[in-house]
Protein backbone atom coordinates (compact mmCIF):
# COMPACT_ATOMS: atom_id res chain seq x y z
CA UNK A 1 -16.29 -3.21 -11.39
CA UNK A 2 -14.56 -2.38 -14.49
CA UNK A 3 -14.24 -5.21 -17.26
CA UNK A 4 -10.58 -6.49 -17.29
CA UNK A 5 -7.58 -4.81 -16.50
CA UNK A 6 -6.70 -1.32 -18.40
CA UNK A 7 -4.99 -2.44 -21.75
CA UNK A 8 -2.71 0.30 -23.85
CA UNK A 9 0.10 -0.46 -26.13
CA UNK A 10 3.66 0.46 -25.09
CA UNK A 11 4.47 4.03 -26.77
CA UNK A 12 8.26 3.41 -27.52
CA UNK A 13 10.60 5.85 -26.00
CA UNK A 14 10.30 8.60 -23.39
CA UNK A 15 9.36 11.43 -25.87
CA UNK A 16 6.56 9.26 -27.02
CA UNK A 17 4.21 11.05 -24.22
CA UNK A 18 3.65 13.82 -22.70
CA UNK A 19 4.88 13.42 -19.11
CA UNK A 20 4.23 16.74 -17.41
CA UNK A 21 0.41 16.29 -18.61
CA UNK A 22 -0.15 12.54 -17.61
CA UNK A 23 1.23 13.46 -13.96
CA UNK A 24 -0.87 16.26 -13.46
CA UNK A 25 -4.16 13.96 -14.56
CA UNK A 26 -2.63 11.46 -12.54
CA UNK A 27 -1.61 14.04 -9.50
CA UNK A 28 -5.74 15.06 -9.83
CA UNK A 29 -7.10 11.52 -9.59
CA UNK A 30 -4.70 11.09 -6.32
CA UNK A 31 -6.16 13.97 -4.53
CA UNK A 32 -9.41 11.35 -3.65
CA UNK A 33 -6.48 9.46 -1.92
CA UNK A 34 -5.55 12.76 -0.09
CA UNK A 35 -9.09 12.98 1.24
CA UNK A 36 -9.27 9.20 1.61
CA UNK A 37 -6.68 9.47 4.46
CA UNK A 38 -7.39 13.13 5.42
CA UNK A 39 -10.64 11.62 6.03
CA UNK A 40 -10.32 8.41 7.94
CA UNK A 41 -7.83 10.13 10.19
CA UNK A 42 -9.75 13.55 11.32
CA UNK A 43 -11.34 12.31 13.91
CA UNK A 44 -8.81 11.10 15.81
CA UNK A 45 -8.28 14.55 17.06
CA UNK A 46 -12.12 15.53 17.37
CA UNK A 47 -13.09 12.09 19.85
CA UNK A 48 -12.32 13.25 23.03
CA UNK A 49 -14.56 16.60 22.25
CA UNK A 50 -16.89 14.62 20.41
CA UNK A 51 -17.27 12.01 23.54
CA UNK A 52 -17.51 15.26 26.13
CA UNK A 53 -20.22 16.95 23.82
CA UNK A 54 -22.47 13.83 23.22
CA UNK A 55 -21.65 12.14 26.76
CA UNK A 56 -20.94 8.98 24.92
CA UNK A 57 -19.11 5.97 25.98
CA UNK A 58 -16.00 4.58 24.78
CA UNK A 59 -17.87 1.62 23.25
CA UNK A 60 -19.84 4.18 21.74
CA UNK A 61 -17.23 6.71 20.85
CA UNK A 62 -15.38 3.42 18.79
CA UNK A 63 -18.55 3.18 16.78
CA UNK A 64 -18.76 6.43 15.84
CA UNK A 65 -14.87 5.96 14.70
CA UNK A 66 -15.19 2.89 12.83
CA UNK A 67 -18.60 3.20 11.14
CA UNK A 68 -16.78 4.76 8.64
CA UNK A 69 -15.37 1.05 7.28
CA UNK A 70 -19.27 0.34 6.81
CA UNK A 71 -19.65 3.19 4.32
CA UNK A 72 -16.25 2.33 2.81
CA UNK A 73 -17.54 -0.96 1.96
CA UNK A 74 -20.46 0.35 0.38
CA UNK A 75 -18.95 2.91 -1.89
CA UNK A 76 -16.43 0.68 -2.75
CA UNK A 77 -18.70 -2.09 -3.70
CA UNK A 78 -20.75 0.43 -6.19
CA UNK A 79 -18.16 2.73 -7.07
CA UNK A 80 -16.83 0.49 -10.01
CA UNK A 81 -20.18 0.05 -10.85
CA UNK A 82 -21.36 3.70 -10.93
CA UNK A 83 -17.67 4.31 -13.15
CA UNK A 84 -18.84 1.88 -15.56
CA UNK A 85 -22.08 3.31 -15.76
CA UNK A 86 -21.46 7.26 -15.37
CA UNK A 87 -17.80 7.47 -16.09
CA UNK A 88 -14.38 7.71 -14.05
CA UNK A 89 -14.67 11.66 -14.01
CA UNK A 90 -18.34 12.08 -12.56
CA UNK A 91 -17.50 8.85 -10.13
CA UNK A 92 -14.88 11.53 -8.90
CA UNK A 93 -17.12 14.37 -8.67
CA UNK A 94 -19.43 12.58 -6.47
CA UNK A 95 -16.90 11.21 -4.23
CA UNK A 96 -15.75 15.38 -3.95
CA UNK A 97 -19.17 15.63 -3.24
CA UNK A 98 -19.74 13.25 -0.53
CA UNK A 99 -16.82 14.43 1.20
CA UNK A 100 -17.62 17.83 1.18
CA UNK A 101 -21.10 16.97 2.38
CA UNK A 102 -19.43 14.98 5.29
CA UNK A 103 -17.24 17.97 6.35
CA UNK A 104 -20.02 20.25 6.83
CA UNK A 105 -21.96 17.31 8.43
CA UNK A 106 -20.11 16.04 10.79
CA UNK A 107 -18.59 19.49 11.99
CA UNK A 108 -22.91 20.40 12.85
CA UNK A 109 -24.45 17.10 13.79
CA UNK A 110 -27.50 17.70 16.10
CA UNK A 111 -26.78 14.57 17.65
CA UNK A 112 -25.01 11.32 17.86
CA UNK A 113 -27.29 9.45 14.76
CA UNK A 114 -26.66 12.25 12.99
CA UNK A 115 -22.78 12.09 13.17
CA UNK A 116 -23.18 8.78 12.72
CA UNK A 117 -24.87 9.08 9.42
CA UNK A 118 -22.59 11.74 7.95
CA UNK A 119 -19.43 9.60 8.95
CA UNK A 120 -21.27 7.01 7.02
CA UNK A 121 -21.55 9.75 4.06
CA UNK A 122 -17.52 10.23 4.93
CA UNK A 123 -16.63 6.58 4.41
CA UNK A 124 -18.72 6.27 1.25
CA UNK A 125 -16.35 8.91 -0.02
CA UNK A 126 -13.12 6.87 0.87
CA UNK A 127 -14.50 3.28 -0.88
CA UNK A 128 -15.49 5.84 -3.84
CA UNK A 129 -12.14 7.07 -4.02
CA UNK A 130 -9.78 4.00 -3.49
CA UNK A 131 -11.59 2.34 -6.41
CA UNK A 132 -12.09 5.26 -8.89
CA UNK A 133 -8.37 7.27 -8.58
CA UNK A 134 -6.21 3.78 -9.10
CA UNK A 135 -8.59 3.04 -11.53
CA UNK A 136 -8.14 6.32 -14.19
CA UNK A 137 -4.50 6.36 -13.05
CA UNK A 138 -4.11 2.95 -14.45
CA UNK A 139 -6.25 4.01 -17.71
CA UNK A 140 -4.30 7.42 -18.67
CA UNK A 141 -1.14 6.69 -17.97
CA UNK A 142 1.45 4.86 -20.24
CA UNK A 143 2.85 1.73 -19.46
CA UNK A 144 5.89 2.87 -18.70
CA UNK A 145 4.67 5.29 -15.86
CA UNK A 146 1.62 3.43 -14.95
CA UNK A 147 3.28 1.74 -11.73
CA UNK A 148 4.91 4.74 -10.86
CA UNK A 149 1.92 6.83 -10.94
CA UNK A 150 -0.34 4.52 -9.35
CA UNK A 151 1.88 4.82 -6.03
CA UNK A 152 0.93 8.31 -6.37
CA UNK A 153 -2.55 7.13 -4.35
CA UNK A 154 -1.08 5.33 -1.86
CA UNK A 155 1.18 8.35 -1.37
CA UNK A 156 -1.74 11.01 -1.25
CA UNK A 157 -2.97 8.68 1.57
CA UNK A 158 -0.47 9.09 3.92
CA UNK A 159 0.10 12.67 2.98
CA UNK A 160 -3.84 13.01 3.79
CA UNK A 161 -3.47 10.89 7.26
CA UNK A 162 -0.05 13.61 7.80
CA UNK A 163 -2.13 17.22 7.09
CA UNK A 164 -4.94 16.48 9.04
CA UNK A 165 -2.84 15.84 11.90
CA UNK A 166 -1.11 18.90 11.49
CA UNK A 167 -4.25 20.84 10.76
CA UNK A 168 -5.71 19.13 13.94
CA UNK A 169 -2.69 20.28 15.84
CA UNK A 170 -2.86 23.77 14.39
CA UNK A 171 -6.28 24.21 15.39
CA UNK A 172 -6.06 22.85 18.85
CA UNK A 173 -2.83 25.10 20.01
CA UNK A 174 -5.29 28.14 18.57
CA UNK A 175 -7.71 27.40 20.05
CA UNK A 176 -6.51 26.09 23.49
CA UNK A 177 -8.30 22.93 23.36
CA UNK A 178 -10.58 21.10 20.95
CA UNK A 179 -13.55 21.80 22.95
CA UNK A 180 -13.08 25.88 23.10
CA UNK A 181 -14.28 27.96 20.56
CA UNK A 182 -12.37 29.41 17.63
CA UNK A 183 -12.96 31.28 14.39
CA UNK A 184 -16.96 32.70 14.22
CA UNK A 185 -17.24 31.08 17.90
CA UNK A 186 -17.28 27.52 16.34
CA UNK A 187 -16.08 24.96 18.77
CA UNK A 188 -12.04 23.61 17.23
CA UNK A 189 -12.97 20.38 17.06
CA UNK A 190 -15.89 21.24 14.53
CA UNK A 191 -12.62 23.39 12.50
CA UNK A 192 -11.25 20.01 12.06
CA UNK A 193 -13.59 18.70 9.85
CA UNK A 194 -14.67 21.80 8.00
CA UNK A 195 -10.89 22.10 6.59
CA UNK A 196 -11.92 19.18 4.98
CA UNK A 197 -13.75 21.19 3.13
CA UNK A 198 -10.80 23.32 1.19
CA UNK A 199 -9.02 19.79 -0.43
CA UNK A 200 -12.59 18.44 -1.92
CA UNK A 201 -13.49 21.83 -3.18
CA UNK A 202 -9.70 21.78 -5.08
CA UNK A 203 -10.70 18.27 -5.81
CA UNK A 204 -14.15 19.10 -7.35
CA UNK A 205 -12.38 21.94 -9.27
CA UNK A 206 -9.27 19.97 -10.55
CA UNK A 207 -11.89 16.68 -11.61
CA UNK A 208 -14.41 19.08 -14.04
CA UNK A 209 -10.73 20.35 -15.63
CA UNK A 210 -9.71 16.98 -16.82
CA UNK A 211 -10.49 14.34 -19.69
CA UNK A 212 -12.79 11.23 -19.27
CA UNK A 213 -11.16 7.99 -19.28
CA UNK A 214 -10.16 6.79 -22.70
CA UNK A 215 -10.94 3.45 -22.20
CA UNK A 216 -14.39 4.37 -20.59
CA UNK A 217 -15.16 6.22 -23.76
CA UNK A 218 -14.47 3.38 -25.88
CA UNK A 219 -16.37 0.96 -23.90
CA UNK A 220 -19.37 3.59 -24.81
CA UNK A 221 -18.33 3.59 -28.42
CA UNK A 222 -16.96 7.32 -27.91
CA UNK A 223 -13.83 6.38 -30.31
CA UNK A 224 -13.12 9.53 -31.86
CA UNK A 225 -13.19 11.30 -28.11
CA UNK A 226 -10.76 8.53 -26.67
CA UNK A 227 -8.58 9.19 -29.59
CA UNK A 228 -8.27 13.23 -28.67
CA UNK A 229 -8.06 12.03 -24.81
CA UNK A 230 -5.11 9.74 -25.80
CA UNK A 231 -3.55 12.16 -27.85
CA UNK A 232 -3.38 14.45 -25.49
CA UNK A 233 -0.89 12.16 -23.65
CA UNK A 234 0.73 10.78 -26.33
CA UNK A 235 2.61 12.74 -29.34
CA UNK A 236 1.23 10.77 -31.77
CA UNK A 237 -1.88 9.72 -33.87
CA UNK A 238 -3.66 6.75 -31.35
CA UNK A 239 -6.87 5.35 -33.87
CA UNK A 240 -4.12 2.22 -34.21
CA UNK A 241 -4.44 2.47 -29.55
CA UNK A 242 -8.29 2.67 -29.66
CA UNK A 243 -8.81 -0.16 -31.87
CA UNK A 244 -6.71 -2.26 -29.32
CA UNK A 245 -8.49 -1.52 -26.63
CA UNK A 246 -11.46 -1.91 -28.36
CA UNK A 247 -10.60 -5.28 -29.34
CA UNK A 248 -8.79 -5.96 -25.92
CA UNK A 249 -12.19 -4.87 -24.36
CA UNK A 250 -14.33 -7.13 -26.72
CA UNK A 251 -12.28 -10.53 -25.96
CA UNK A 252 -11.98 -9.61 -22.15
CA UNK A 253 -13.20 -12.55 -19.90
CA UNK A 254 -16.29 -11.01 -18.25
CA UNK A 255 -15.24 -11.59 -14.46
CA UNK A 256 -18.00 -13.10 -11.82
CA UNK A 257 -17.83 -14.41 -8.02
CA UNK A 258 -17.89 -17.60 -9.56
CA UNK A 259 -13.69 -16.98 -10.48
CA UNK A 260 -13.19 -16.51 -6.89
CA UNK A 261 -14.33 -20.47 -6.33
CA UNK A 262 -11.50 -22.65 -5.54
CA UNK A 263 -10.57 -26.40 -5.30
CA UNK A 264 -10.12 -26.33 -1.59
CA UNK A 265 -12.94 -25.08 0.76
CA UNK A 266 -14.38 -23.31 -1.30
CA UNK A 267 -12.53 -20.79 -2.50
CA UNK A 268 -9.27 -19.61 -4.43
CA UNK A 269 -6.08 -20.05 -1.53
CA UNK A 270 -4.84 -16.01 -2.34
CA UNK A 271 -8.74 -15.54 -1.16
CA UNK A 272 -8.40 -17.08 2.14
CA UNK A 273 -5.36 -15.18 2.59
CA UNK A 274 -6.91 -12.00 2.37
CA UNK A 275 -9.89 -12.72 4.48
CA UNK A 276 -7.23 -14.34 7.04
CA UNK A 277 -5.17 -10.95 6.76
C-alpha cells in the first residue's frame, strides 16, 4: 500500500489551481470506477444464458457470479503494492488491461473453468481499480477539491452498475433474447460483455494522456518531474510543495498489521466493526 496518506499544502484561493485540468485527471482516474461497477454488474443480465449454455446449476451459476470478489481481493491486496513499485499511471494501464482481457474472455469461454478464470481476470481489474483511482485522485488534486473529487469514484461506480444495465437491456430487446444471436451471429449475451470493451479502451487511451503521480515521483526522487506535474495544476512555482512532501514522506510512520492490534481481542474495535459489517 502506499506510505501514509497523500500530503500537499493548501494553495490559498480558488485561482491558485487550475480546476478544469485537475477534474479532467481526476474524471480519467474515475473511469476504473466506471468499469469497476460496469464490471461487477454485467453479468447479471448474461446468467440465465450463461446457465442454459453451460447447463449449470444455480449453486453453480452463484459461483460463477461471485468469484469475481476472489479476484477483487487479490488485485486489491497487490495493487498498492504494484503502484508503489510501477507507478499510479501503469497500475491503471494494467487494470485497462485486465478488463479488456476479461471482456473478450468471458464473452468466448470454451467452458465453465474458463469463464471462471476470466471472471477471476474481471475482478482483479475491480480490486486494481478501487485502490489505484482514489488513490491518484487523492494525490493530484488540491485540498480544497480533494473530497469532492474523490466522490467522483464512487460516482463512476454507480454510473458503471447504471450503463451496463442499459446496454444489457439494449442488447436483449435487439436481439430478442440473450440467448439469440445478434451482430456477426454472436449470441447477445456474449454483446454484453464485449461492450465492455469500448470504456477500457477510452480508459487505456485517457491513462497514457495523463501525468504520473507527483507524490509517486518524489518517493522515486523524480523532484524536478513532480514539480512540472504539480505545476500543471497549480499556477504557481511548487519546489517549496515537493520539499513538503518530501519531508512529509520521510517522517511518515511506516504502517504494518501490527497497527491493526488492539487492546481487546485482539484487534483495534473500528476493525471488528468492519469484519462484523
Amino acid at each position: 500500500m502506499a506510505h501514509g496518506a497523500p500530503v500537499m499544502a493548501t494553495s490559498g484561493p480558488a485561482e491558485g489551481y487550475r480546476t478544469g485540468r485537475v477534474v479532467r485527471l481526476a474524471s480519467t482516474a474515475a473511469l476504473g470506477g466506471f468499469l469497476f461497477g460496469f464490471d461487477s454488474a454485467v453479468i447479471n443480465g448474461a446468467n440465465t444464458a450463461i446457465a442454459e449454455t453451460f447447463n449449470l446449476s444455480s449453486g453453480l451459476m452463484a459461483f460463477v457470479v461471485s468469484i469475481a470478489l476472489i479476484g477483487s481481493a487479490v488485485g486489491a491486496w497487490f495493487a498498492g503494492q504494484l503502484a508503489d513499485s510501477f507507478g499510479r499511471r501503469r497500475v491503471m494501464l494494467i487494470a485497462a488491461l485486465l478488463f479488456g482481457a476479461s471482456a473478450i474472455g468471458t464473452a468466448f469461454p470454451p467452458n465453465v473453468e474458463v469463464l471462471m478464470m476470466w471472471r477471476l481476470v474481471g475482478g482483479a481489474g475491480i480490486g486494481v481499480a478501487s485502490v489505484v483511482a482514489p488513490m491518484y485522485i487523492a494525490e493530484i488534486a488540491p485540498a480544497q477539491l480533494r473530497g469532492r473529487l474523490g466522490s467522483l469514484q464512487q460516482l463512476a461506480i454507480v454510473l458503471g452498475i447504471f450503463a451496463t444495465g442499459v446496454s444489457n437491456y439494449l442488447i436483449v430487446s435487439a436481439a430478442g433474447s440473450s440467448t439469440s444471436e445478434w451482430l456477426l451471429g454472436i449470441e447477445a449475451w456474449r454483446w454484453m460483455f464485449l461492450v465492455m470493451l469500448i470504456p477500457a479502451t477510452v480508459y487505456f487511451l485517457m491513462a497514457l494522456r495523463i501525468p504520473e503521480s507527483p507524490r509517486y515521483l518524489v518517493e522515486k526522487g523524480r523532484l524536478d518531474e513532480a514539480r512540472s506535474v504539480l505545476e500543471t495544476v497549480f499556477t504557481n512555482d511548487q519546489s517549496a510543495k515537493v520539499l513538503q512532501i518530501q519531508s512529509t514522506m520521510d517522517s511518515n510512520h511506516k504502517f504494518s498489521m501490527g497497527d491493526l492490534r488492539g487492546p481487546k481481542f485482539g484487534l483495534l474495535p473500528i476493525v471488528w466493526i468492519c469484519i462484523i459489517l
